[in-house]
PDB file of N, CA and C in Angstrom:
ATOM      1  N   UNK A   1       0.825  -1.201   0.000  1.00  0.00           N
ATOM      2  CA  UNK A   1       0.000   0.000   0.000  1.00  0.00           C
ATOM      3  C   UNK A   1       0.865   1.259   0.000  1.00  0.00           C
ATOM      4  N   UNK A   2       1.734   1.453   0.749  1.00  0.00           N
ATOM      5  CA  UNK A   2       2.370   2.172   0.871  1.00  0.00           C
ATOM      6  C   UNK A   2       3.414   2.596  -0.278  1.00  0.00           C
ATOM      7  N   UNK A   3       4.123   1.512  -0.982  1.00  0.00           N
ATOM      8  CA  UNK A   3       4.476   1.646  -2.606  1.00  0.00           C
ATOM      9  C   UNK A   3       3.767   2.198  -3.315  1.00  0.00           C
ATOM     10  N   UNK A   4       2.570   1.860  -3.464  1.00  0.00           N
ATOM     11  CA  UNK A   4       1.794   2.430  -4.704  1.00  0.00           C
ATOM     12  C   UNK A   4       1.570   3.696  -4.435  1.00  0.00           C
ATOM     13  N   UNK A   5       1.010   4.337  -3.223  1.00  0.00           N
ATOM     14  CA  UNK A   5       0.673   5.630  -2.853  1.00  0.00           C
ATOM     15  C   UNK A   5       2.049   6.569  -3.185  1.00  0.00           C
ATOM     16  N   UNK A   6       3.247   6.083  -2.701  1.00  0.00           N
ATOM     17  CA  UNK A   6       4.190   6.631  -2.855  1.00  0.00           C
ATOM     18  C   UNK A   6       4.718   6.910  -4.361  1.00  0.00           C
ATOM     19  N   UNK A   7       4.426   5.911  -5.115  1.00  0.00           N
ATOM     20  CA  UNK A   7       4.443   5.816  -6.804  1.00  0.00           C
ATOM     21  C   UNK A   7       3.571   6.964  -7.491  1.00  0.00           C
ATOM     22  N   UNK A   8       1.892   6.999  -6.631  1.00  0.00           N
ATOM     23  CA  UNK A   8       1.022   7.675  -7.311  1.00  0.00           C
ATOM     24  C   UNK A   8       1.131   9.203  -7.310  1.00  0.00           C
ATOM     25  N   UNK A   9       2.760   9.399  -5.849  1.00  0.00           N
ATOM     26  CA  UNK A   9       2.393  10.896  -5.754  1.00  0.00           C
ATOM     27  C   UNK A   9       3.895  11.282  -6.290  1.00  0.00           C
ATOM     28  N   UNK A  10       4.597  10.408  -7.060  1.00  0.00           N
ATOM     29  CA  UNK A  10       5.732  10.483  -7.667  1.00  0.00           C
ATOM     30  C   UNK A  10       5.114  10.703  -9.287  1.00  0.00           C
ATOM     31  N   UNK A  11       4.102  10.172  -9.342  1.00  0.00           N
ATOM     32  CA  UNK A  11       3.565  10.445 -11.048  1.00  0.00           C
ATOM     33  C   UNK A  11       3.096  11.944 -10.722  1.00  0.00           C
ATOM     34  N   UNK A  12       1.994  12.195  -9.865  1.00  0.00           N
ATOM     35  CA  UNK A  12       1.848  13.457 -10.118  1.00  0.00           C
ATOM     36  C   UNK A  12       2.881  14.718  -9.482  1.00  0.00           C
ATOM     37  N   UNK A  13       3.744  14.571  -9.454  1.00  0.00           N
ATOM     38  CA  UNK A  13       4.457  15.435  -8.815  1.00  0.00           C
ATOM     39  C   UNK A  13       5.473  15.815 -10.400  1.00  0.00           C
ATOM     40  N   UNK A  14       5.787  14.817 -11.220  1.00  0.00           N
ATOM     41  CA  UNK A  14       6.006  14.340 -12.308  1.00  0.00           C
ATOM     42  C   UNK A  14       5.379  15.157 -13.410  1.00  0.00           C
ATOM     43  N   UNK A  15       3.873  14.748 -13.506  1.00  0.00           N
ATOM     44  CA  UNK A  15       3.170  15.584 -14.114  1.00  0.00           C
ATOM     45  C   UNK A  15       2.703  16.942 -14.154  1.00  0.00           C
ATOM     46  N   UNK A  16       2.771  17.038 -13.430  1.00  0.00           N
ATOM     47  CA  UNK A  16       2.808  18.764 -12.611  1.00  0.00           C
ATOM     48  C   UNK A  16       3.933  19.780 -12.993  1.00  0.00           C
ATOM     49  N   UNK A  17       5.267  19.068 -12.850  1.00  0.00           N
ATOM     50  CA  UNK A  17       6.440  19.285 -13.344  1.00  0.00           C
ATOM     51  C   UNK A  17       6.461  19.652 -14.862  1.00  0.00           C
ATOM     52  N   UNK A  18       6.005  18.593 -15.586  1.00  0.00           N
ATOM     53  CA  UNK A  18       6.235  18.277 -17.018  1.00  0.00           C
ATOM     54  C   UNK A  18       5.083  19.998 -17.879  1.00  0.00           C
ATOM     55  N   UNK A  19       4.092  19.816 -16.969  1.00  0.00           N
ATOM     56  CA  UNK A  19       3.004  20.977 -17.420  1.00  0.00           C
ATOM     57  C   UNK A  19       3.716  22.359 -17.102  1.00  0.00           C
ATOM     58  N   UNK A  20       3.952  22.318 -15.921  1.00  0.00           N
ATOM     59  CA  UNK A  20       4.634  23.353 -15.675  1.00  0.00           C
ATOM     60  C   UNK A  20       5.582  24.393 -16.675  1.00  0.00           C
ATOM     61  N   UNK A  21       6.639  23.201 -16.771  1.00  0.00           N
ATOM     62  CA  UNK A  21       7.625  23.084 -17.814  1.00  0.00           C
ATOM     63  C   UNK A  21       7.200  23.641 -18.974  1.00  0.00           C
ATOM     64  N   UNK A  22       5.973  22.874 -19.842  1.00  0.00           N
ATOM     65  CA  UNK A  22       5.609  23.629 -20.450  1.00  0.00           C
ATOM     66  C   UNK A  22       5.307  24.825 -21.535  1.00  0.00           C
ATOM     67  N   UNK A  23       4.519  25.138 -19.475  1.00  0.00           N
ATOM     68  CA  UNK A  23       4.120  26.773 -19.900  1.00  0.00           C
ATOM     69  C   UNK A  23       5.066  27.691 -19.666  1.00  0.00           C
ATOM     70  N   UNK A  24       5.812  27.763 -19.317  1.00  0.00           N
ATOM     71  CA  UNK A  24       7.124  28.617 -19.268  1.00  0.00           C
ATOM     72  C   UNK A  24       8.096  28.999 -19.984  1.00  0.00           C
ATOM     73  N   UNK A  25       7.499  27.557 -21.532  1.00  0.00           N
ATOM     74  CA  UNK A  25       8.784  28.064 -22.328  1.00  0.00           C
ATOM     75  C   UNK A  25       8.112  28.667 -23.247  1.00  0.00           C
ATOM     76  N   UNK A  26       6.488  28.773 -23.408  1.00  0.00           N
ATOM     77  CA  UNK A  26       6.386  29.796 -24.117  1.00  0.00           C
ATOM     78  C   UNK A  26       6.184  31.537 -23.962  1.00  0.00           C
ATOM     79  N   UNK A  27       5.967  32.345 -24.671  1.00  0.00           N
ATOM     80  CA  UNK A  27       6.144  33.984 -24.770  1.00  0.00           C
ATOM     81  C   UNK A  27       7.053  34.406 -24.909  1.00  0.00           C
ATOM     82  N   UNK A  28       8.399  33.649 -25.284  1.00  0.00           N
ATOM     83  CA  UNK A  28       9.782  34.092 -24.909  1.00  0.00           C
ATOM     84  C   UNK A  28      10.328  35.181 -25.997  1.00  0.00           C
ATOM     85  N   UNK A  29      10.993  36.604 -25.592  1.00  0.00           N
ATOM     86  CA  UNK A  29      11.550  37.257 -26.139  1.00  0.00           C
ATOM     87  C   UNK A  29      13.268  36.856 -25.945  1.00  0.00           C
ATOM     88  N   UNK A  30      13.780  36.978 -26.406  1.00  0.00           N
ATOM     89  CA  UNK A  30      15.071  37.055 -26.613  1.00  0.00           C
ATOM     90  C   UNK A  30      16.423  38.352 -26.081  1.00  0.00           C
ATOM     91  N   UNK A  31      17.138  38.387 -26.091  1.00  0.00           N
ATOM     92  CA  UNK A  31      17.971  39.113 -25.354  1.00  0.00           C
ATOM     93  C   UNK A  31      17.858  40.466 -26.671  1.00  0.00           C
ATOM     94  N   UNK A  32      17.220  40.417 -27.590  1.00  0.00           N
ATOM     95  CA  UNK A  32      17.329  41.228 -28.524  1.00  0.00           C
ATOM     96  C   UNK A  32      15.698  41.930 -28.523  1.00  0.00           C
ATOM     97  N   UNK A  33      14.886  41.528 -27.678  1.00  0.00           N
ATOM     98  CA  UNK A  33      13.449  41.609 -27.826  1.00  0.00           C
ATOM     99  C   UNK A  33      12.348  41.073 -28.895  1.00  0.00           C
ATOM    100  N   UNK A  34      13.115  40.047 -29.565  1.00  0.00           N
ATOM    101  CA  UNK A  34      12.718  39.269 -30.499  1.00  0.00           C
ATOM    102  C   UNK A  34      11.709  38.075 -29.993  1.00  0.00           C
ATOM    103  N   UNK A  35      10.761  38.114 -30.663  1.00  0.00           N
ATOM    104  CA  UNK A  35       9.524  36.790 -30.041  1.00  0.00           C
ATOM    105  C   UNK A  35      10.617  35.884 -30.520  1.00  0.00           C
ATOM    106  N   UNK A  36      10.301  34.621 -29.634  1.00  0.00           N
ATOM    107  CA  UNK A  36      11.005  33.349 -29.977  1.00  0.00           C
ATOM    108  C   UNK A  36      10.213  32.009 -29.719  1.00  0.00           C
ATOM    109  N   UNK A  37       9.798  31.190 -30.713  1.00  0.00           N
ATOM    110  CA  UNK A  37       9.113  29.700 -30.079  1.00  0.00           C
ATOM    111  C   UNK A  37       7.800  30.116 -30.023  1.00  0.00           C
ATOM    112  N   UNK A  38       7.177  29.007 -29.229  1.00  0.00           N
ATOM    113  CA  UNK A  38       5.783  29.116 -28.994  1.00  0.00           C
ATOM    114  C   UNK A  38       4.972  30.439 -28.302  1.00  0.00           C
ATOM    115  N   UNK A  39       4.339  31.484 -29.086  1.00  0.00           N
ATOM    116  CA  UNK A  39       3.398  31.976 -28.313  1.00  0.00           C
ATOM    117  C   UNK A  39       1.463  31.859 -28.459  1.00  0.00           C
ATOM    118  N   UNK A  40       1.003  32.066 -27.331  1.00  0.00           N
ATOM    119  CA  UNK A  40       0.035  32.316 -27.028  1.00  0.00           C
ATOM    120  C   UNK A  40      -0.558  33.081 -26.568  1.00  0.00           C
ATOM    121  N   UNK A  41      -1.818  33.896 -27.221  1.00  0.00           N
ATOM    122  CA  UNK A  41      -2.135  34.807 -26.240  1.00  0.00           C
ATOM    123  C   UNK A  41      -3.666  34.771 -25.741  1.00  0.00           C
ATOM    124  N   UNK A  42      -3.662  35.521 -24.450  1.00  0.00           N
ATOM    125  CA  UNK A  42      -5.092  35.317 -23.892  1.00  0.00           C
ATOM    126  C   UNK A  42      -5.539  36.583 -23.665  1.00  0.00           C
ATOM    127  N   UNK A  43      -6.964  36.880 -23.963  1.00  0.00           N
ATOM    128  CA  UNK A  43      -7.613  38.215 -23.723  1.00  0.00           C
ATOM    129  C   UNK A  43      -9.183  37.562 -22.496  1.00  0.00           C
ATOM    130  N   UNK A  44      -9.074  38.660 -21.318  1.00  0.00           N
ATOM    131  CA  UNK A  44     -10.130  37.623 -20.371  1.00  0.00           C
ATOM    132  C   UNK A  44     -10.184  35.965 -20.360  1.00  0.00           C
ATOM    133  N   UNK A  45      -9.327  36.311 -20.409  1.00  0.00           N
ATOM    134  CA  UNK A  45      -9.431  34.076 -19.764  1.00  0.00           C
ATOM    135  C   UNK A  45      -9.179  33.587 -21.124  1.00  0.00           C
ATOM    136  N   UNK A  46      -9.520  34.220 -22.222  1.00  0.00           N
ATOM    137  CA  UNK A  46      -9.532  33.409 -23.582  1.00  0.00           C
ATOM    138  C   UNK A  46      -9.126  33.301 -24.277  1.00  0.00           C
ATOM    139  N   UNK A  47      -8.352  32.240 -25.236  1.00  0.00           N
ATOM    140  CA  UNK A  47      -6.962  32.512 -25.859  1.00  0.00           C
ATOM    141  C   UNK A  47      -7.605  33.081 -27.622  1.00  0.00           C
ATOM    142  N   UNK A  48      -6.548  33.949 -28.001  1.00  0.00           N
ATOM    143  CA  UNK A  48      -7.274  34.677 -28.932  1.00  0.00           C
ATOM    144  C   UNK A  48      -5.830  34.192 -29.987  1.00  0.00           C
ATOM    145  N   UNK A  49      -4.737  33.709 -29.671  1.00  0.00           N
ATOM    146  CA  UNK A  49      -4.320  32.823 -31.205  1.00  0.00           C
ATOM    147  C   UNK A  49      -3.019  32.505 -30.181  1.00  0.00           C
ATOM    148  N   UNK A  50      -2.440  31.533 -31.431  1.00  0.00           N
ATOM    149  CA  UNK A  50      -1.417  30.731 -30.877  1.00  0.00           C
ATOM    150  C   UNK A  50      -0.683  30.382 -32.212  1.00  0.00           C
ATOM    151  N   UNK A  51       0.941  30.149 -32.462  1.00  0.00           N
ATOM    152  CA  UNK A  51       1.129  30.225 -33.204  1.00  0.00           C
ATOM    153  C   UNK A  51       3.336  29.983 -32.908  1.00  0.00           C
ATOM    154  N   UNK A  52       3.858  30.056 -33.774  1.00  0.00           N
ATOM    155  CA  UNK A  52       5.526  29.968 -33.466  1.00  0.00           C
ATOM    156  C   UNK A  52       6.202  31.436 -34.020  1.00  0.00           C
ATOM    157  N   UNK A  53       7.060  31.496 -33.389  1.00  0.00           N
ATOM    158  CA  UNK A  53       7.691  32.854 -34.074  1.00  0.00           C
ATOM    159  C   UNK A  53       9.361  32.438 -34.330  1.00  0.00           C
ATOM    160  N   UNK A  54      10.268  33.178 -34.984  1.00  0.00           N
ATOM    161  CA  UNK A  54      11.560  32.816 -34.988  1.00  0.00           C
ATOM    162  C   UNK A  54      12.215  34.246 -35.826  1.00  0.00           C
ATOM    163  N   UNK A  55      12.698  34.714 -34.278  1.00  0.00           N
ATOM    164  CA  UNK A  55      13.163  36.275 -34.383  1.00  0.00           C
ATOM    165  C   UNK A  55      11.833  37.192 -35.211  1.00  0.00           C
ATOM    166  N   UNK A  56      11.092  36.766 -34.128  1.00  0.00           N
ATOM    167  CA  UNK A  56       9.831  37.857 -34.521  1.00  0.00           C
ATOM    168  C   UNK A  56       9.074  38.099 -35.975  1.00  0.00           C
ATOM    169  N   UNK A  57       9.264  36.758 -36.463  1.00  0.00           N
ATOM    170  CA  UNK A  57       8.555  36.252 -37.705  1.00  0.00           C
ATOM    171  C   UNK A  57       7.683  35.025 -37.416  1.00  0.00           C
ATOM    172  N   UNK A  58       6.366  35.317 -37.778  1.00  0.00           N
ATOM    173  CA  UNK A  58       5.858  34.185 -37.336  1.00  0.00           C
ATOM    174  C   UNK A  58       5.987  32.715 -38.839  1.00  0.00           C
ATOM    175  N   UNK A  59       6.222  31.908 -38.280  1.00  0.00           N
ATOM    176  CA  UNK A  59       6.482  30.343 -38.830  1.00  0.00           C
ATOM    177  C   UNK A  59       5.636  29.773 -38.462  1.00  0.00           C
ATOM    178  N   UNK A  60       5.080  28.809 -39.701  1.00  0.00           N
ATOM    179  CA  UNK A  60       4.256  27.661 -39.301  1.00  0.00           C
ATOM    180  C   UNK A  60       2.435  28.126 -39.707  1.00  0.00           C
ATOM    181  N   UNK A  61       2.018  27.613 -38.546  1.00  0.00           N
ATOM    182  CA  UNK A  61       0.801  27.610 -38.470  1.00  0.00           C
ATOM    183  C   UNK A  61      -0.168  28.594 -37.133  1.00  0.00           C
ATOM    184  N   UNK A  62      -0.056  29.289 -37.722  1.00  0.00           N
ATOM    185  CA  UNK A  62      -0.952  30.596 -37.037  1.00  0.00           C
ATOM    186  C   UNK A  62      -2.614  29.989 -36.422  1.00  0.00           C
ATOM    187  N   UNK A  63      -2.908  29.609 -34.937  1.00  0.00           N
ATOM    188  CA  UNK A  63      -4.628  29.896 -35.115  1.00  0.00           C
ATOM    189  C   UNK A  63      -5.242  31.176 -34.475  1.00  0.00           C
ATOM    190  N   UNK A  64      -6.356  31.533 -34.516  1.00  0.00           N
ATOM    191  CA  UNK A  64      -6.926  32.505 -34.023  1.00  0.00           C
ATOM    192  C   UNK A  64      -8.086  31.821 -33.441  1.00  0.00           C
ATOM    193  N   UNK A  65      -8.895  32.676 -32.713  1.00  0.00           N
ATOM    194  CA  UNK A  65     -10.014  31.831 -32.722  1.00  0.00           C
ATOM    195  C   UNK A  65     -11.294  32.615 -31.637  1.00  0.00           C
ATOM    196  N   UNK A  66     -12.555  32.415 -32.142  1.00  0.00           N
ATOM    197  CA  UNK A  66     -13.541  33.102 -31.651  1.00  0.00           C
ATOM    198  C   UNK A  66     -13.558  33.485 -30.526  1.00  0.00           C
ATOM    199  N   UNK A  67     -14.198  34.108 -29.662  1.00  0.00           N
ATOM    200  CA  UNK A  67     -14.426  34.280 -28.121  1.00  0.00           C
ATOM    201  C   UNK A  67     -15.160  32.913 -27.115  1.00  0.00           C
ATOM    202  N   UNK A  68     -15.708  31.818 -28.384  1.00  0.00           N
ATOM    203  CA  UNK A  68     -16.135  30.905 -27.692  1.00  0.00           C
ATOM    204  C   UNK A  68     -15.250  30.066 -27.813  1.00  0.00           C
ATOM    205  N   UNK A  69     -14.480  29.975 -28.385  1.00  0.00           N
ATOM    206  CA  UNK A  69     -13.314  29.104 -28.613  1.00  0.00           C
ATOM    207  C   UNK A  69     -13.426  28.335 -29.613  1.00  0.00           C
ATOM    208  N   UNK A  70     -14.163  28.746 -30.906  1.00  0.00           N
ATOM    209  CA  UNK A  70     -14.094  27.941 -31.980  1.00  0.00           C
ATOM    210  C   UNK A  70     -12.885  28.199 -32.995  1.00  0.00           C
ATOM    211  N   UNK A  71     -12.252  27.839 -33.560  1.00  0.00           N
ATOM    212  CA  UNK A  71     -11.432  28.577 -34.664  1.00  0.00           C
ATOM    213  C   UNK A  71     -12.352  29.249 -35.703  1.00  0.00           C
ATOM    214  N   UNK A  72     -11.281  30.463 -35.586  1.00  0.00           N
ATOM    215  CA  UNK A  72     -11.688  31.661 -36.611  1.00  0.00           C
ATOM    216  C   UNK A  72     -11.017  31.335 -37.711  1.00  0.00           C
ATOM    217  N   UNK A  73      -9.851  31.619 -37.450  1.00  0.00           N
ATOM    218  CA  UNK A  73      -8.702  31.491 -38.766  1.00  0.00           C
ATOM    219  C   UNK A  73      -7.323  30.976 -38.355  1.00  0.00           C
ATOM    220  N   UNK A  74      -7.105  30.020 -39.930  1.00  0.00           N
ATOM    221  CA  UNK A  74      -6.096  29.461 -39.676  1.00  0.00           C
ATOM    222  C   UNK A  74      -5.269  30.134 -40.881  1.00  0.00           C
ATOM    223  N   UNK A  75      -3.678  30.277 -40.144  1.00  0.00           N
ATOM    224  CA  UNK A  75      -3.092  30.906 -41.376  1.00  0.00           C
ATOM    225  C   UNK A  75      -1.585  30.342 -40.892  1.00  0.00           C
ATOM    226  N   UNK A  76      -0.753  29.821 -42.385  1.00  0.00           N
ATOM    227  CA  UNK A  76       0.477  28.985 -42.409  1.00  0.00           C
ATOM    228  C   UNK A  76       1.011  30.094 -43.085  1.00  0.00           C
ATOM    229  N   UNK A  77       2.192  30.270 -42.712  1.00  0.00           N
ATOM    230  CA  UNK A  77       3.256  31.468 -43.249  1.00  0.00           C
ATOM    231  C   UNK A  77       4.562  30.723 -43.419  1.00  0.00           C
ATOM    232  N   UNK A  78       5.060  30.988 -44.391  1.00  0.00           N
ATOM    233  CA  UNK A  78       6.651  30.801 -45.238  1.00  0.00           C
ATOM    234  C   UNK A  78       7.007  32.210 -46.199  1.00  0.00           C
ATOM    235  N   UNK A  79       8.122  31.331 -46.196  1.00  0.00           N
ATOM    236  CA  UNK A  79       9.115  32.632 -47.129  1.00  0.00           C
ATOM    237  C   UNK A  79       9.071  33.509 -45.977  1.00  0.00           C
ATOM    238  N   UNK A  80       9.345  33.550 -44.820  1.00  0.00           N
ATOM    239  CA  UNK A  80      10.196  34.256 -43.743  1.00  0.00           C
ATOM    240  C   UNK A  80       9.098  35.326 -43.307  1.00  0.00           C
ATOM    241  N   UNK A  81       8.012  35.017 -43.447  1.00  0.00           N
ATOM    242  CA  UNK A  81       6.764  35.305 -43.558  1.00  0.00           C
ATOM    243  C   UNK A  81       6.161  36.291 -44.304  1.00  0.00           C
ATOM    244  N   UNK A  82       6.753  36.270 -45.162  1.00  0.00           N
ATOM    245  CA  UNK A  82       6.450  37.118 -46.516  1.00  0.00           C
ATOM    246  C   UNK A  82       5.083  36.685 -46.929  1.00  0.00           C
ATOM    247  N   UNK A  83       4.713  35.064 -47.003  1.00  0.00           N
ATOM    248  CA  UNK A  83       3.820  34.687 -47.972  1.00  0.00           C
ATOM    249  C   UNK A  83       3.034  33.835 -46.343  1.00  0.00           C
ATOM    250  N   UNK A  84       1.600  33.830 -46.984  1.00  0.00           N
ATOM    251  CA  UNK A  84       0.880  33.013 -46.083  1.00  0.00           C
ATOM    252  C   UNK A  84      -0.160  32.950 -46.769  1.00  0.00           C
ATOM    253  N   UNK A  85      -1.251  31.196 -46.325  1.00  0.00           N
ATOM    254  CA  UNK A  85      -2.424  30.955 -46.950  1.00  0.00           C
ATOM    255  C   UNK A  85      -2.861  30.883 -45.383  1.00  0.00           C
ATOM    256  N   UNK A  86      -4.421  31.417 -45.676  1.00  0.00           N
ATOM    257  CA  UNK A  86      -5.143  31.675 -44.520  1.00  0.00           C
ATOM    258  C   UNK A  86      -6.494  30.889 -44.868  1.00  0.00           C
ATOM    259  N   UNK A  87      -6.970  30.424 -44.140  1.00  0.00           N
ATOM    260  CA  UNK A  87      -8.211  29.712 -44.215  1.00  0.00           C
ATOM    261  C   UNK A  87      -9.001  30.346 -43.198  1.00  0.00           C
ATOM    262  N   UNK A  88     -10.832  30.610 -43.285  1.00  0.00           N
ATOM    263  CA  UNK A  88     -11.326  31.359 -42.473  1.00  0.00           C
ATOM    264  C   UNK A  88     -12.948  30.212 -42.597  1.00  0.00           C
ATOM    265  N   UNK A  89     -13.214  30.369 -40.794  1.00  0.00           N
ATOM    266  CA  UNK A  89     -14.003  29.386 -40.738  1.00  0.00           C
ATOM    267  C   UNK A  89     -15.585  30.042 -39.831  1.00  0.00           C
ATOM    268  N   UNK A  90     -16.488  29.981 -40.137  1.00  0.00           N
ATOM    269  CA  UNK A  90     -17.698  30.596 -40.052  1.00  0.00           C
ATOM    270  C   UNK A  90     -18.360  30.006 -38.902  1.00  0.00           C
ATOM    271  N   UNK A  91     -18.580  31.058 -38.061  1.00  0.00           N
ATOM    272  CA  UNK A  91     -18.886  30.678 -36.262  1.00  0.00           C
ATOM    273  C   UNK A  91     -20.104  30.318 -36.668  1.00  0.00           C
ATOM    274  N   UNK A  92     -20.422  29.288 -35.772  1.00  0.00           N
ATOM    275  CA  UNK A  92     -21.621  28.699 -35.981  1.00  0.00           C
ATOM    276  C   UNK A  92     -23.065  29.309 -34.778  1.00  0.00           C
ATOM    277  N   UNK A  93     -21.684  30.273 -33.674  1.00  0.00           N
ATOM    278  CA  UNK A  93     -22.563  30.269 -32.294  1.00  0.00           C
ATOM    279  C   UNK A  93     -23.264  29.463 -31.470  1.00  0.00           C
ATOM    280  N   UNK A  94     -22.850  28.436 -32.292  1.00  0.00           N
ATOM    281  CA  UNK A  94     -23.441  27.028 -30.451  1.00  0.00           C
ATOM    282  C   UNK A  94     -22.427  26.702 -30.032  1.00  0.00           C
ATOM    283  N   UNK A  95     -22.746  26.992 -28.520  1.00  0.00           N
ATOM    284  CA  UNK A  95     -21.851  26.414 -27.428  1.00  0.00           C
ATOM    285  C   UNK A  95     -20.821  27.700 -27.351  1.00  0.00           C
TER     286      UNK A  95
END
């Protein structure tokens, strides 16, 4: 009994850790004030896009997304973010 309990609070102590971890490595500016890596942002509790940056260019795959949390728009940027295709998706308002 005493193993397992001790196991169960070694996983979450573990997991807790790992989440933690995380969230910390994203928003990161750089010693130059350059976005770097994963950001996210939240307006009142709600995340309003998420996306990668690399020296303050965003890379990858951009989302945005409604106030209910549906996706609004999705937009993938290349060519150093010169070029991007955006896809835009029509709130339905349920839920």
């Amino acid at each position: 009994m005493r193993t397992s309990s001790l196991t169960l609070i070694t996983f979450f102590l573990l997991l807790n850790f790992c989440f933690s971890s995380s969230l910390s490595a994203q928003n990161k500016v750089d010693e130059n004030g350059l976005k770097q890596g994963k950001w996210t942002k939240y307006q009142n509790n709600k995340k309003v896009y998420e996306g990668w940056f690399e020296n303050d260019i965003p890379v990858g795959t951009f989302r945005y997304y409604y106030p209910n949390g549906h996706l609004k728009i999705e937009t993938t940027f290349s060519d150093q973010g010169r070029l991007n295709r955006t896809k835009l998706f029509f709130n339905d308002n349920k839920s």
